[in-house]
N, C-alpha and C. Protein backbone atom coordinates (compact mmCIF):
# COMPACT_ATOMS: atom_id res chain seq x y z
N UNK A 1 8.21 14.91 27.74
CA UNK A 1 8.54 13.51 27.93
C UNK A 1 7.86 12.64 26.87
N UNK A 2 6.42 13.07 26.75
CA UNK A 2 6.08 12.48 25.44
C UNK A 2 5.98 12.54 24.35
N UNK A 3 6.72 13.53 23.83
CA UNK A 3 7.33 14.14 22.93
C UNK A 3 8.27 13.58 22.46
N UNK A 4 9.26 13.27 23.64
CA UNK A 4 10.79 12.93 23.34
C UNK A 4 10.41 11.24 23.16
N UNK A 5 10.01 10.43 23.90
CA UNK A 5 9.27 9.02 23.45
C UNK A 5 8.67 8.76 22.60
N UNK A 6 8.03 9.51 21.61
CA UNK A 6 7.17 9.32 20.29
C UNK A 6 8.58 9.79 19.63
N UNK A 7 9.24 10.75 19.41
CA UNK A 7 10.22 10.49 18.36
C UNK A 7 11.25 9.80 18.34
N UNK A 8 11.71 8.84 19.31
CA UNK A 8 12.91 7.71 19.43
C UNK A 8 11.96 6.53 19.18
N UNK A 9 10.33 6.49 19.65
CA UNK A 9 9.92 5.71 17.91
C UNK A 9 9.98 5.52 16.95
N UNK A 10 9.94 6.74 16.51
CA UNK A 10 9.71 6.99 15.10
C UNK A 10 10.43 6.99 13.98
N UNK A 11 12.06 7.29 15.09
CA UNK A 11 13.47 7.14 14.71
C UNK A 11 13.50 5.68 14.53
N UNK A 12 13.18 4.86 15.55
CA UNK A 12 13.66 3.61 15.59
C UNK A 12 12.66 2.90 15.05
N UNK A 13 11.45 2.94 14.91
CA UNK A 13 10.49 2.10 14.06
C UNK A 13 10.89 0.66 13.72
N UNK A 14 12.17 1.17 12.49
CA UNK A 14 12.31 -0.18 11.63
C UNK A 14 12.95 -1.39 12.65
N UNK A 15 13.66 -1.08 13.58
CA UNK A 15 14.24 -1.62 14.18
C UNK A 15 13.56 -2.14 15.26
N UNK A 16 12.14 -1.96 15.64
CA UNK A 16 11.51 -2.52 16.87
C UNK A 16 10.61 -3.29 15.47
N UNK A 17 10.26 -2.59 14.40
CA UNK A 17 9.78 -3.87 14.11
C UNK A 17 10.34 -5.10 13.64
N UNK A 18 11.77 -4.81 13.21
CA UNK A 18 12.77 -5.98 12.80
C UNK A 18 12.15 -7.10 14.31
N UNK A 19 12.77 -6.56 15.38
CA UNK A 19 12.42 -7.41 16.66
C UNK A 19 11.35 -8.09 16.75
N UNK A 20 10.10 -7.12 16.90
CA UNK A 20 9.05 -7.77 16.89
C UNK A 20 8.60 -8.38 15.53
N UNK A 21 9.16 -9.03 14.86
CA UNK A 21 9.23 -10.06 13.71
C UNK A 21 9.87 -11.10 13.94
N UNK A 22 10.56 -11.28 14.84
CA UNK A 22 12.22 -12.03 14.98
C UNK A 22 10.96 -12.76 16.37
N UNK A 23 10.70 -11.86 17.00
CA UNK A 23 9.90 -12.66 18.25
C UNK A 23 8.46 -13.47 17.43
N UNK A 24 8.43 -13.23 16.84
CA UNK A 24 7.05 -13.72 15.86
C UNK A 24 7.21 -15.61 15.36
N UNK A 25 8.86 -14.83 14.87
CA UNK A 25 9.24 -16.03 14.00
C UNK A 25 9.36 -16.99 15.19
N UNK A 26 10.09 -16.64 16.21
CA UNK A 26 10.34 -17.96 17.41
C UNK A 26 9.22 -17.89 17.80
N UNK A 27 8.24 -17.41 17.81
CA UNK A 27 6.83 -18.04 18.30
C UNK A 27 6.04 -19.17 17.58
N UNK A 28 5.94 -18.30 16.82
CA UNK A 28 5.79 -19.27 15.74
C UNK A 28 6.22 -20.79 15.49
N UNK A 29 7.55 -20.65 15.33
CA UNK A 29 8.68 -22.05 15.47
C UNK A 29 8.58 -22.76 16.73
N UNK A 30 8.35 -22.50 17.55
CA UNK A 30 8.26 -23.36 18.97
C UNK A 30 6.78 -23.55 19.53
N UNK A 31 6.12 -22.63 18.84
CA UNK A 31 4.14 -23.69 18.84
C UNK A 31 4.46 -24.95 18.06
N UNK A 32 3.35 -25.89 18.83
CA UNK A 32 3.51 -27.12 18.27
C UNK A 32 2.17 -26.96 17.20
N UNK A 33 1.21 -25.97 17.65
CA UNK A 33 0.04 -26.15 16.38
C UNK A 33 0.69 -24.46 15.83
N UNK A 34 0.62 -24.80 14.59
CA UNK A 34 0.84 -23.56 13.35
C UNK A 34 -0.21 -22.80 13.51
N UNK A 35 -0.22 -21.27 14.34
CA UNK A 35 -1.20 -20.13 14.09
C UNK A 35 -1.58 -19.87 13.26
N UNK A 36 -2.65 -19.68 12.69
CA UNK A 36 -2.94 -18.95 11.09
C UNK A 36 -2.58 -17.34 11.26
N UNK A 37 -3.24 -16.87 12.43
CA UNK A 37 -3.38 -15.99 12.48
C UNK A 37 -1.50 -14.85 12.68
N UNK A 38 -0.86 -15.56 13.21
CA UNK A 38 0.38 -15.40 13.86
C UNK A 38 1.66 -15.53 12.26
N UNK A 39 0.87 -16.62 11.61
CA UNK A 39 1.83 -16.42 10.16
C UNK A 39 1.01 -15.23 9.14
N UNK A 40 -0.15 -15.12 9.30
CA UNK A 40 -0.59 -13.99 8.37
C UNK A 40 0.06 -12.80 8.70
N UNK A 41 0.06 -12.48 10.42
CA UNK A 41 0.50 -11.20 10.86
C UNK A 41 2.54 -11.15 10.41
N UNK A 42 2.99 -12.37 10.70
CA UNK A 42 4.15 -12.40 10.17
C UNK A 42 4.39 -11.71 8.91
N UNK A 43 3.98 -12.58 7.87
CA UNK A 43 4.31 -12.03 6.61
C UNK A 43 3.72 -10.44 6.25
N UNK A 44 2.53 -10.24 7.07
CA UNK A 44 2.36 -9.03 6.72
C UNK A 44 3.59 -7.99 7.44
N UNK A 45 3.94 -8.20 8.50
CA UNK A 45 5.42 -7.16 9.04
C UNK A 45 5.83 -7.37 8.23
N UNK A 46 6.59 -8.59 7.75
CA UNK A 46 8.24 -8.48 7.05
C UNK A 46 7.77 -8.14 5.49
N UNK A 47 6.71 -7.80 5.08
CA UNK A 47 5.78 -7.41 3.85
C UNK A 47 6.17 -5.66 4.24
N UNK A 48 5.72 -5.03 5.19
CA UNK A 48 6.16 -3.97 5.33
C UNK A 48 7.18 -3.72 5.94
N UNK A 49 7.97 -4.23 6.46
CA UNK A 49 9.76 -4.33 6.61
C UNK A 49 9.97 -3.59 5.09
N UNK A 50 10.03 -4.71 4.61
CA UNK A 50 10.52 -4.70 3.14
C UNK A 50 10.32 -3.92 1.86
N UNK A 51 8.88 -3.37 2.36
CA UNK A 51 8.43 -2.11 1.76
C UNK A 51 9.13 -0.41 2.29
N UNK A 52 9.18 -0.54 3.38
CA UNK A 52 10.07 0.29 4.06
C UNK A 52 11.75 0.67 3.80
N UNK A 53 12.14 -0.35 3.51
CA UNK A 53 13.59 -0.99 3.13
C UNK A 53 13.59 -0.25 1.71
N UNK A 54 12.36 -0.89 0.79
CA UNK A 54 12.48 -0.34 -0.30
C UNK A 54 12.56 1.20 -1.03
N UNK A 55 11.02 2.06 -0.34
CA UNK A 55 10.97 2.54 -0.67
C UNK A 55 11.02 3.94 0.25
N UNK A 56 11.92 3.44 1.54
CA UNK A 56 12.39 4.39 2.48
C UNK A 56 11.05 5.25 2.98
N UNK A 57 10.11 4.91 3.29
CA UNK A 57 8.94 5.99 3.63
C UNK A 57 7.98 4.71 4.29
N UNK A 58 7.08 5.16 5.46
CA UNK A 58 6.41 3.91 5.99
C UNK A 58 5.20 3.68 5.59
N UNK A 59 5.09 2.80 5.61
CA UNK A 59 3.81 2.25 5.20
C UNK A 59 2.29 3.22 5.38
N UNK A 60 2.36 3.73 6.62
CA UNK A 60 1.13 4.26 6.56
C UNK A 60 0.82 5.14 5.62
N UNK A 61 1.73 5.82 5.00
CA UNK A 61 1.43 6.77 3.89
C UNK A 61 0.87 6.11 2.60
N UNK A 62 0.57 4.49 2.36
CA UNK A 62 -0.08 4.25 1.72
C UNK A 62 -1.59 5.11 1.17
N UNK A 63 -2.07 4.86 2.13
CA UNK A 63 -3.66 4.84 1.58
C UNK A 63 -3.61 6.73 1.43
N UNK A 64 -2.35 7.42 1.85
CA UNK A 64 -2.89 8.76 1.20
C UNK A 64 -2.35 8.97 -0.26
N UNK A 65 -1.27 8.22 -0.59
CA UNK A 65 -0.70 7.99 -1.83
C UNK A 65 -2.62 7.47 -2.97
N UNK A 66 -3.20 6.82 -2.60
CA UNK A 66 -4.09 5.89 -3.00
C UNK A 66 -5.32 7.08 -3.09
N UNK A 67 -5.57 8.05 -2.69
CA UNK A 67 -6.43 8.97 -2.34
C UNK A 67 -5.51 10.20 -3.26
N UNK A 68 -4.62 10.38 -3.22
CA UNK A 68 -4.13 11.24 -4.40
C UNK A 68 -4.18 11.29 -5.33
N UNK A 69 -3.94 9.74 -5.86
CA UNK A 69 -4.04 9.42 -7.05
C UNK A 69 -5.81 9.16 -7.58
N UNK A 70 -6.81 9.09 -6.65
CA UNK A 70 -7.80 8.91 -7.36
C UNK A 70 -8.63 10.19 -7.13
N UNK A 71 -8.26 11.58 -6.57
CA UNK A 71 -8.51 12.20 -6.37
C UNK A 71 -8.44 13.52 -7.72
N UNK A 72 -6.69 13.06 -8.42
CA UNK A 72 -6.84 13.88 -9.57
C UNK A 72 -7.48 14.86 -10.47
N UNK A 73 -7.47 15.53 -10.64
CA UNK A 73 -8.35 16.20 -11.49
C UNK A 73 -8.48 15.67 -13.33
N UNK A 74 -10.05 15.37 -13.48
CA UNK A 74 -10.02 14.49 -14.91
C UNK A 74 -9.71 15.70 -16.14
N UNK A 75 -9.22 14.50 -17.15
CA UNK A 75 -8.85 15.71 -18.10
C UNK A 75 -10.29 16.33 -18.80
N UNK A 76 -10.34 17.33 -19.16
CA UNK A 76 -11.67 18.67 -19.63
C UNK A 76 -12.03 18.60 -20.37
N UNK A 77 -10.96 18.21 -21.53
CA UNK A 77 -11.43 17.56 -23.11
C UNK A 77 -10.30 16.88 -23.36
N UNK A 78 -10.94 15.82 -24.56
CA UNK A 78 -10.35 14.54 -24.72
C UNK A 78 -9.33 15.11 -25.92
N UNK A 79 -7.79 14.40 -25.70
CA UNK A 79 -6.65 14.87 -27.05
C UNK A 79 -7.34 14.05 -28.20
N UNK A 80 -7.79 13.38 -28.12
CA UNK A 80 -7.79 12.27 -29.68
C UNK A 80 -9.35 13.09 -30.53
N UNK A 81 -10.05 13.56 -30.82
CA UNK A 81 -11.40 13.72 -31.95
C UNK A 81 -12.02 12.57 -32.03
N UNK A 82 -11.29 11.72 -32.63
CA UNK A 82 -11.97 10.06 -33.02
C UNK A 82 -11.91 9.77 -32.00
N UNK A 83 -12.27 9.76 -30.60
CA UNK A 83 -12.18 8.54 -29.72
C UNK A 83 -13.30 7.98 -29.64
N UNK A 84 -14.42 8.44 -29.74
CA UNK A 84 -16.09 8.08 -29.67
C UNK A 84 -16.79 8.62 -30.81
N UNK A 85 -16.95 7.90 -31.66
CA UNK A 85 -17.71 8.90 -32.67
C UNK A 85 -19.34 7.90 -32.81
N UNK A 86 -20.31 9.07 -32.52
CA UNK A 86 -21.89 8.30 -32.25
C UNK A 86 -22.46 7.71 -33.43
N UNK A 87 -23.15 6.45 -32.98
CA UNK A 87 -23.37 5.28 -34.50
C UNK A 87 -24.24 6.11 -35.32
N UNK A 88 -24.98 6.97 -35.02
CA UNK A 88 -25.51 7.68 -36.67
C UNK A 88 -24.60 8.24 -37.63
N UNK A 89 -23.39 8.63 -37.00
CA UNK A 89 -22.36 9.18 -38.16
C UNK A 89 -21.77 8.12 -38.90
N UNK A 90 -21.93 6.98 -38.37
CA UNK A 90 -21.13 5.99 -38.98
C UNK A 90 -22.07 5.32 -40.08
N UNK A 91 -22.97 5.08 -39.50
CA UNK A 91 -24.34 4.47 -40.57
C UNK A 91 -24.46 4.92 -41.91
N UNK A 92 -24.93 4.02 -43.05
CA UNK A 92 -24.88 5.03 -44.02
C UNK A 92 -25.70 5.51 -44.17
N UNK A 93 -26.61 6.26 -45.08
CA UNK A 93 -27.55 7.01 -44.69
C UNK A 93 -28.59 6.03 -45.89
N UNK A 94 -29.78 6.49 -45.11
CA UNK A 94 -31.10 5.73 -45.03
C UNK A 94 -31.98 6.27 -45.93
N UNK A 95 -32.13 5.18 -46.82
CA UNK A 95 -32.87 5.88 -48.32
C UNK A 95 -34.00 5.60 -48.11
């Protein structure tokens, strides 16, 4: 049973959060004082709506995308020779 309820989430995601954005916005619109907190959380959904939309994959996979990439392995030796060359070679020499 909870099995079958976590994946008609997961299926439907974009679509409960479309809603719960849509309920945001009329909340929003019918307070007479402007939430700060209620328009930050706004734009941040329809911020990941739209990221979702875009790039078809949800948001939470951010921060492992972000951990992959700084995780890399550095390169072992450098392609260029000249990239650092130490100031005594450059100096002229000392009479």
């Amino acid at each position: 049973m909870f099995n079958l309820l976590m994946t008609t989430l997961l299926e439907h995601r974009l679509l409960i959060m479309a809603v719960f954005l849509v309920l945001l916005i009329i909340f929003n619109t019918k307070s007479t004082g402007r939430n700060k907190f209620i328009c930050l959380l706004t734009t941040l959904l329809a911020l990941s709506i739209l990221y979702e939309l875009v790039t078809d994959e949800p948001v939470t996979r951010i921060p492992g995308k972000i951990d992959r990439f700084f995780n890399q392995p550095s390169p072992k030796k450098t392609q260029n020779v000249h990239y650092y060359s130490l100031p005594k070679e450059t100096l002229p020499p000392a009479e």
